[in-house]
C-alpha atoms as a PDB file:
ATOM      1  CA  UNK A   1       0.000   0.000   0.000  1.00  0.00           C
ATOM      2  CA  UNK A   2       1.132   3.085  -0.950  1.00  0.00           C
ATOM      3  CA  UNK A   3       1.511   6.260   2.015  1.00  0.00           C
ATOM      4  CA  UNK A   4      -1.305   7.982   3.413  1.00  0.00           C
ATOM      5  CA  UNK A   5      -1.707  11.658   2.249  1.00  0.00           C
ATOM      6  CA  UNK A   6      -2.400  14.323   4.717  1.00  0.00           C
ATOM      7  CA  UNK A   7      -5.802  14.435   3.679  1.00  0.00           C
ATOM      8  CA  UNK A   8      -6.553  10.734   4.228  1.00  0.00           C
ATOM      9  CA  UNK A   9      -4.687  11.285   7.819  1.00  0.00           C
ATOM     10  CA  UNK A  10      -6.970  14.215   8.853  1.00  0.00           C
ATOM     11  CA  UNK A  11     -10.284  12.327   7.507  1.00  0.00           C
ATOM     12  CA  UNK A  12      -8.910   9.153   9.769  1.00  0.00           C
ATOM     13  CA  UNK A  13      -8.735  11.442  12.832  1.00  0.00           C
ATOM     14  CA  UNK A  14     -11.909  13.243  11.760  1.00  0.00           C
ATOM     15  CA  UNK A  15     -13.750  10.008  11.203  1.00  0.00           C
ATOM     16  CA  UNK A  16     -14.782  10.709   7.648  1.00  0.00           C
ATOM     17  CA  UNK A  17     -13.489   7.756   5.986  1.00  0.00           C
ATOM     18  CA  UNK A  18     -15.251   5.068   4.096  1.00  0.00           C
ATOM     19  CA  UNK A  19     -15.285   1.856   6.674  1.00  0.00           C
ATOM     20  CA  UNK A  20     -13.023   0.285   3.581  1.00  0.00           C
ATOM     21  CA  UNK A  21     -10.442   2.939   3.475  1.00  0.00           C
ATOM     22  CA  UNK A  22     -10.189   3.220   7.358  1.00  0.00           C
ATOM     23  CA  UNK A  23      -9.531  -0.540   7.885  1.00  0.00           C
ATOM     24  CA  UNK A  24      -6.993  -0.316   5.177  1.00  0.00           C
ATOM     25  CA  UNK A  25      -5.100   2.386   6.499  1.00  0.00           C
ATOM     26  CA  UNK A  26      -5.306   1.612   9.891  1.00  0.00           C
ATOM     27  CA  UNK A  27      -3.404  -1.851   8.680  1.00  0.00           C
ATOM     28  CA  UNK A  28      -1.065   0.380   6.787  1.00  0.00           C
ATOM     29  CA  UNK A  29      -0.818   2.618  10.150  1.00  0.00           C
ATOM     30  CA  UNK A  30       0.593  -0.364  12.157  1.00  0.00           C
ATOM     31  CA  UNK A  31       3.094  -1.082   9.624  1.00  0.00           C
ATOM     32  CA  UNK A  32       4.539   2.363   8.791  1.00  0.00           C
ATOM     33  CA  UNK A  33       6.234   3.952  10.995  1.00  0.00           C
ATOM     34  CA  UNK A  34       6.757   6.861   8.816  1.00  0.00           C
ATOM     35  CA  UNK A  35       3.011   7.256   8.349  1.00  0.00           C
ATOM     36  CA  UNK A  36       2.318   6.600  12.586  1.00  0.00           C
ATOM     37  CA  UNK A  37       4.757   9.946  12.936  1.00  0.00           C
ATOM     38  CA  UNK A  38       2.747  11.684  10.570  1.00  0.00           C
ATOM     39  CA  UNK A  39      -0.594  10.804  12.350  1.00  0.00           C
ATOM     40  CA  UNK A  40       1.232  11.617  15.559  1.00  0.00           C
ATOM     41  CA  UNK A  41       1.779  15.119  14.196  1.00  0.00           C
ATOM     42  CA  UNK A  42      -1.308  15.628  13.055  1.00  0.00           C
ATOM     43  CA  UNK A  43      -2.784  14.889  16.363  1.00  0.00           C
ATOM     44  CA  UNK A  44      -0.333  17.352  17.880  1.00  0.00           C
ATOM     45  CA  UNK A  45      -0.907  19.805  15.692  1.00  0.00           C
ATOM     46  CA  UNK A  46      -4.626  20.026  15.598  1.00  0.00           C
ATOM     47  CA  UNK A  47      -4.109  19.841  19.885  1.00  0.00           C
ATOM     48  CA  UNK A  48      -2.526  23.273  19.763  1.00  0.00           C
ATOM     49  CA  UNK A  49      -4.723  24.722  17.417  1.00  0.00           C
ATOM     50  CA  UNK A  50      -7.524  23.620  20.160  1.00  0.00           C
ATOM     51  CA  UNK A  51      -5.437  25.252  23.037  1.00  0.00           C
ATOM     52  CA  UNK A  52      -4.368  28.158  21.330  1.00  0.00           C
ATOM     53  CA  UNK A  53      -8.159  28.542  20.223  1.00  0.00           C
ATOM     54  CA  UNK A  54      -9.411  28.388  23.482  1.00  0.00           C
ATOM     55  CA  UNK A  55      -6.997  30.987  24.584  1.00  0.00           C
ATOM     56  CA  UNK A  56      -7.942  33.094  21.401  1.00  0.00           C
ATOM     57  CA  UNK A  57     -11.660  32.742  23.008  1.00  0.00           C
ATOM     58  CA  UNK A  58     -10.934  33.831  26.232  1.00  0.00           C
ATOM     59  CA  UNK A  59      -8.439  36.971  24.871  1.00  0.00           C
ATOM     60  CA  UNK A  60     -11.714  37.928  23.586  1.00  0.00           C
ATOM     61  CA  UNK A  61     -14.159  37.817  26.256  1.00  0.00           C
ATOM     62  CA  UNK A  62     -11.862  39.756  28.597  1.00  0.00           C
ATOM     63  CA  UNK A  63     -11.244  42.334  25.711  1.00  0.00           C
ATOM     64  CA  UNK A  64     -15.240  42.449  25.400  1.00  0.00           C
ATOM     65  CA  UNK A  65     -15.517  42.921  28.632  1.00  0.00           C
ATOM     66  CA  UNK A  66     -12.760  45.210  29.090  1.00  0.00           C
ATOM     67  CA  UNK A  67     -14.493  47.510  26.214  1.00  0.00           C
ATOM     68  CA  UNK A  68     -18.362  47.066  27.630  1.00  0.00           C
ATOM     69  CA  UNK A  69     -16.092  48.374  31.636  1.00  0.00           C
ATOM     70  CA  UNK A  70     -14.933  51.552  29.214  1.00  0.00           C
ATOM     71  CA  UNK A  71     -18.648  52.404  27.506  1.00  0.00           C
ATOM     72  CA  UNK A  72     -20.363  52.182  30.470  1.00  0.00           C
ATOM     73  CA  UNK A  73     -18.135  54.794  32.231  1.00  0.00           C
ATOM     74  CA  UNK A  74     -18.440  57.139  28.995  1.00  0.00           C
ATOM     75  CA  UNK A  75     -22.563  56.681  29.083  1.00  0.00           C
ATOM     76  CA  UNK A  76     -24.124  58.630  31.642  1.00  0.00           C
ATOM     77  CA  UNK A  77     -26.620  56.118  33.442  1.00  0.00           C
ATOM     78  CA  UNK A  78     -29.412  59.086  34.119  1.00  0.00           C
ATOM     79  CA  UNK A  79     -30.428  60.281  30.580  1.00  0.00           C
ATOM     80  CA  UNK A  80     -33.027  62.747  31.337  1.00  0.00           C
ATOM     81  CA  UNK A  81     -32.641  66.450  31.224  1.00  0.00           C
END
């Protein structure tokens, strides 16, 4: 069998493969190890996008809130006249 591609490895992790393909590449998998370091990055890979995403997420909230903290001291509360 030839190598996987780095498609075929993402759709293995994502689950998106045809029951066929995944049982033939998971056989590959435990025979290559150049493939298993490519999964292995992969994996690693797409766990720092999660972390760094998560931290993205909360950079934002705080900067939300940080901004919503600055209108609401510009904005008088008492409107009327």
């Amino acid at each position: 069998m030839k190598h996987a591609t780095d498609i075929e490895l993402e759709q293995y992790l994502d689950e998106t493969l045809n029951p066929l393909r995944k049982f033939t590449l998971s056989r590959h998998l435990n025979a290559c190890d150049d493939c298993q370091k490519r999964l292995k990055e992969a994996e690693a890979m797409r766990a720092k996008l999660k972390h760094l995403s998560v931290g993205l997420a909360r950079l934002r909230q705080a900067d939300d809130e940080v901004s919503h903290s600055r209108v609401s001291r510009i904005q008088p509360s008492n409107t009327s006249l």
